[in-house]
Protein backbone atom coordinates (compact mmCIF):
# COMPACT_ATOMS: atom_id res chain seq x y z
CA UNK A 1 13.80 -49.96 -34.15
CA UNK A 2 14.54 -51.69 -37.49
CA UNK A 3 18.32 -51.86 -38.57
CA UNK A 4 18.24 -51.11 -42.35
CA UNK A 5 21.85 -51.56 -43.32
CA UNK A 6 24.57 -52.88 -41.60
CA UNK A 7 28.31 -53.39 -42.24
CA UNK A 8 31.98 -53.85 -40.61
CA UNK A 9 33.64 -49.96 -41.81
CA UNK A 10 37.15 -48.65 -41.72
CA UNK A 11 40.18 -50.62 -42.43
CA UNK A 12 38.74 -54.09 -41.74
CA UNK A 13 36.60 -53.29 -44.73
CA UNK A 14 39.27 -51.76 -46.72
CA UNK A 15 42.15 -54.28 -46.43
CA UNK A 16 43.73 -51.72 -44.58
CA UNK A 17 43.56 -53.35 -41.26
CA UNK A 18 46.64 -54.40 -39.02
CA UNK A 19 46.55 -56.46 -36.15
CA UNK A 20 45.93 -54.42 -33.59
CA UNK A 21 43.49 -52.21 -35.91
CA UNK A 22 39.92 -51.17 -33.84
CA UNK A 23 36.58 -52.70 -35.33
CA UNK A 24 34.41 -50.20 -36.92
CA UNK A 25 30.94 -50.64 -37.75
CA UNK A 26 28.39 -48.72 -39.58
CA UNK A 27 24.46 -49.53 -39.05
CA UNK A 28 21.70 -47.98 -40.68
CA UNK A 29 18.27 -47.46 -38.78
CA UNK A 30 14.77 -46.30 -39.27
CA UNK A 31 14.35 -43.96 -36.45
CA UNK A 32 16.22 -42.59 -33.76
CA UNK A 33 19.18 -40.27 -33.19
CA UNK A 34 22.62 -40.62 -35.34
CA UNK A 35 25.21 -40.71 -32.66
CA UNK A 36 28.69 -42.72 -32.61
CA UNK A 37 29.71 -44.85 -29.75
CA UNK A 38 33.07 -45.79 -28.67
CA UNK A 39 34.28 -49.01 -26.87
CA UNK A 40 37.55 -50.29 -25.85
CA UNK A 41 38.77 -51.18 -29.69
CA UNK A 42 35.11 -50.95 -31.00
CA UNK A 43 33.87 -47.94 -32.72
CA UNK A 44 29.85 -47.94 -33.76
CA UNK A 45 28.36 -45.14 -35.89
CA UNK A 46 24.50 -45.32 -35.94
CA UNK A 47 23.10 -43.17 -38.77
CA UNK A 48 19.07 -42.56 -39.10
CA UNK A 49 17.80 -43.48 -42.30
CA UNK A 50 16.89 -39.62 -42.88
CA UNK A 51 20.22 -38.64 -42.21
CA UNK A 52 22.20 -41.59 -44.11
CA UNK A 53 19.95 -40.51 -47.28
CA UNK A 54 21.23 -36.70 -47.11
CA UNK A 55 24.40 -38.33 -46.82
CA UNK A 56 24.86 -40.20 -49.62
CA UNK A 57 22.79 -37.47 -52.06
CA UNK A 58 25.74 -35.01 -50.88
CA UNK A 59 28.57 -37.47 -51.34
CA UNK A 60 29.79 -37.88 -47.26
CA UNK A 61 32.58 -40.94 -48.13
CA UNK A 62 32.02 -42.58 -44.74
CA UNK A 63 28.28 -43.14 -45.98
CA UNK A 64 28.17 -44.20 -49.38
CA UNK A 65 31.46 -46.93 -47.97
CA UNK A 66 28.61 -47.92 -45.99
CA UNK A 67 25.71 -47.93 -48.91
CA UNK A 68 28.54 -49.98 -51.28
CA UNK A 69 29.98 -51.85 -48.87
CA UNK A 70 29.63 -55.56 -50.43
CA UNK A 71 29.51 -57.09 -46.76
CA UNK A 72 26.57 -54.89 -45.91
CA UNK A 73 23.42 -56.60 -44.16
CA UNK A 74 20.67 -55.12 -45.68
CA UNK A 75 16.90 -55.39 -44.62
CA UNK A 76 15.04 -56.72 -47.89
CA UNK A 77 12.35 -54.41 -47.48
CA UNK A 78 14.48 -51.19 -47.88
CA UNK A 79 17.01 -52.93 -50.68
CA UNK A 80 15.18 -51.56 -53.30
CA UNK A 81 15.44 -47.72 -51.91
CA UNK A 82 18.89 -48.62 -51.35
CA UNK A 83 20.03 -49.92 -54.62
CA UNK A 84 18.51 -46.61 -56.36
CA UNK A 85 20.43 -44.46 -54.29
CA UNK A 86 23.33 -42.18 -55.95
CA UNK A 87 25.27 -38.73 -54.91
CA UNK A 88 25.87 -35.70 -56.64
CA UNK A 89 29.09 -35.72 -58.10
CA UNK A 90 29.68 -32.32 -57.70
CA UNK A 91 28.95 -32.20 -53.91
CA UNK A 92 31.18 -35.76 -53.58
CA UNK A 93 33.97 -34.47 -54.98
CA UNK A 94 33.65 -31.31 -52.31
CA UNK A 95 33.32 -33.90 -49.54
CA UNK A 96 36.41 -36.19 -50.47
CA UNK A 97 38.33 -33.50 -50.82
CA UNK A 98 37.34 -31.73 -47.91
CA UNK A 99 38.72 -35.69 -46.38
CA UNK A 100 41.21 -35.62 -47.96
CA UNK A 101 42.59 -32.06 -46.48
CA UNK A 102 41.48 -33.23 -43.37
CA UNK A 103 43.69 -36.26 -43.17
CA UNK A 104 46.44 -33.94 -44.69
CA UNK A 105 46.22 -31.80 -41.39
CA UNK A 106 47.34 -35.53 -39.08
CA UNK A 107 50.75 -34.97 -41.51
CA UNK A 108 51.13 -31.80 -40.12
CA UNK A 109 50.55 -32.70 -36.98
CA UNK A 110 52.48 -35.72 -36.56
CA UNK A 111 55.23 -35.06 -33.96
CA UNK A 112 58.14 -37.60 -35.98
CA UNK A 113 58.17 -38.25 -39.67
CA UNK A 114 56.59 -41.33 -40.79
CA UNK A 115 55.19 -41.94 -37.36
CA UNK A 116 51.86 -44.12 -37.58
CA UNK A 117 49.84 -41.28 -37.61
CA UNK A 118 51.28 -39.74 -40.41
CA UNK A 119 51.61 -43.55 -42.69
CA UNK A 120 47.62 -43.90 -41.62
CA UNK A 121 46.84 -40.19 -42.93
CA UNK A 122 48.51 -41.02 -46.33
CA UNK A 123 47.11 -44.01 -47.17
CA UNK A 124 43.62 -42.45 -46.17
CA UNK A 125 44.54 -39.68 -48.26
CA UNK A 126 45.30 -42.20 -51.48
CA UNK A 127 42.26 -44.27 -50.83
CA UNK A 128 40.15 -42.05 -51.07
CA UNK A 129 41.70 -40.63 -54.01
CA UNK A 130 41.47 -44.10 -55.40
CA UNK A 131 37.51 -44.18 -54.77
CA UNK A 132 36.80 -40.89 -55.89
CA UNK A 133 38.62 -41.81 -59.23
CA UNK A 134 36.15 -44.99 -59.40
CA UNK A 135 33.05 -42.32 -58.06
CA UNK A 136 33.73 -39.84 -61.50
CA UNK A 137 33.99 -42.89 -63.59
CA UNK A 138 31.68 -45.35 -62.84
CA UNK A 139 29.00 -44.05 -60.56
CA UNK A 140 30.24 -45.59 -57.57
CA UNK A 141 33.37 -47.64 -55.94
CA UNK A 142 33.64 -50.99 -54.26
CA UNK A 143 35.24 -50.13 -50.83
CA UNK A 144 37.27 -53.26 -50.14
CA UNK A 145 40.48 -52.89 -51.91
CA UNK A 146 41.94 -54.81 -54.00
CA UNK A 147 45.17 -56.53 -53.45
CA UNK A 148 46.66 -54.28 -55.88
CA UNK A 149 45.33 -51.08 -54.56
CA UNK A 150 46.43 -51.96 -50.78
CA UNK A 151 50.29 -52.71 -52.01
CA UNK A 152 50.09 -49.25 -53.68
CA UNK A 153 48.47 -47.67 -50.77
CA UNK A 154 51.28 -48.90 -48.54
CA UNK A 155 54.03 -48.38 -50.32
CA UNK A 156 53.02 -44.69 -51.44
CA UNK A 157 52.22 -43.88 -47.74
CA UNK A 158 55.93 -44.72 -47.27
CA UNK A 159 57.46 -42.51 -50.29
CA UNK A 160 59.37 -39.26 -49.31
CA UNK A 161 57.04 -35.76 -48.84
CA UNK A 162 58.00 -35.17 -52.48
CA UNK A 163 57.69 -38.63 -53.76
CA UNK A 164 54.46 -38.76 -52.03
CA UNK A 165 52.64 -36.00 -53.39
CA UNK A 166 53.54 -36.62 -56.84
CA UNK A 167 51.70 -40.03 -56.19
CA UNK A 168 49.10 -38.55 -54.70
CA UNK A 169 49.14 -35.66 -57.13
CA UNK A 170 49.02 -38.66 -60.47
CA UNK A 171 46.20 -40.44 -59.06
CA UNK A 172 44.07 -37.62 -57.65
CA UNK A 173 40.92 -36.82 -59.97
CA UNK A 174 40.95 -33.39 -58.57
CA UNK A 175 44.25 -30.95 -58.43
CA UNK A 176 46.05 -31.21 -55.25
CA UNK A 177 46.72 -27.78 -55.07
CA UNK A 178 43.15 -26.71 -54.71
CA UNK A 179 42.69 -29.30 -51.73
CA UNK A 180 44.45 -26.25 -49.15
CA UNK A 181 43.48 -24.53 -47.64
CA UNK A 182 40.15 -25.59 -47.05
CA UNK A 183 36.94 -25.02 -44.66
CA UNK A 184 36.63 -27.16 -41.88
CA UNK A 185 35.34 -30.91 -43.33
CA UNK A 186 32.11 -31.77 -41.08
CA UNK A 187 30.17 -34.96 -41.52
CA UNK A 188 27.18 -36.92 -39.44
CA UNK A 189 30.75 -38.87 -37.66
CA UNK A 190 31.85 -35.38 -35.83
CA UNK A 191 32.52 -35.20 -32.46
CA UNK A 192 28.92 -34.22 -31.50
CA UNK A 193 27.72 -37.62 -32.00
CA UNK A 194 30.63 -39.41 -30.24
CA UNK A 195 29.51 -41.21 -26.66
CA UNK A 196 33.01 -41.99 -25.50
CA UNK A 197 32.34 -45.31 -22.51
């Protein structure tokens, strides 16, 4: 089995990450089964090549983090199929929404206000806002935040429910209002590929 692509994912990629923050990691291979293992505080999502290429033509965010990554490994002999890879805009902007809405839905479920689950839902929910924005505009998005971007992620994640959805709302490329209800959000990461040890 070849790896293809490999990179750290998730908030240690991002900026995101606190201390006690799990490591996630994202590998690319050339034949196999896509499935997602689970370790103590490590988290790895194996993708077949066939599947990671349907799932950065249709715009899944957790793969084309992975494709744009700038810490990504990458086997030389595949970097050129790689590099010539782009999504659909139309289809992306269905599947960051669809994360979006999903995130929106560990708000709601949040038993106290501005418990951790609820801060690490909103600044999901304006990251990937954020990359979307930079997906419309330029083609594609460096995942690893800027300084910048992480101070406003963390302080909007902290605003009041009003105060945070008019952030969200300004720096949303698509209306907020359209993002619920939605269908269920389903990407090669569900549950069906998680081996929990």
């Amino acid at each position: 089995m070849t790896t293809i692509l490999y990179t750290v994912h998730g908030s240690r990629l991002s900026g995101l990450a606190r201390p006690d923050s799990d490591y996630d990691y994202y590998t690319v291979v050339d034949h196999g089964k896509s499935h997602q293992k689970i370790f103590g505080q490590t988290d790895n999502l194996t993708v077949v090549i066939d599947d990671f290429l349907r799932l950065v033509a249709d715009g899944e965010p957790q793969a084309l983090t992975a494709l744009w990554s700038p810490l990504a490994e990458i086997d030389p002999n595949w970097a050129p199929l790689l590099c010539g890879l782009h999504s659909d805009t139309v289809s992306a902007t269905r599947k960051f929404a669809g994360a979006i809405t999903a995130f929106s839905a560990g708000i709601h479920r949040s038993v106290e206000r501005y418990d951790d689950l609820e801060i690490k839902a909103r600044q999901h929910m304006i990251r990937l806002s954020l990359l979307l924005g930079d997906l419309l505009a330029e083609g594609r998005y460096n995942p690893q935040l800027s300084q910048d971007r992480i101070s406003l992620i963390q302080s909007a994640a902290r605003l009041s429910e009003d105060g945070f959805m008019a952030r969200l709302t300004s720096l949303c490329p698509v209306p907020v209002k359209t993002l619920w209800p939605t269908t269920n959000y389903h990407t090669a990461s569900d549950a069906c590929f998680v081996d929990r040890c």
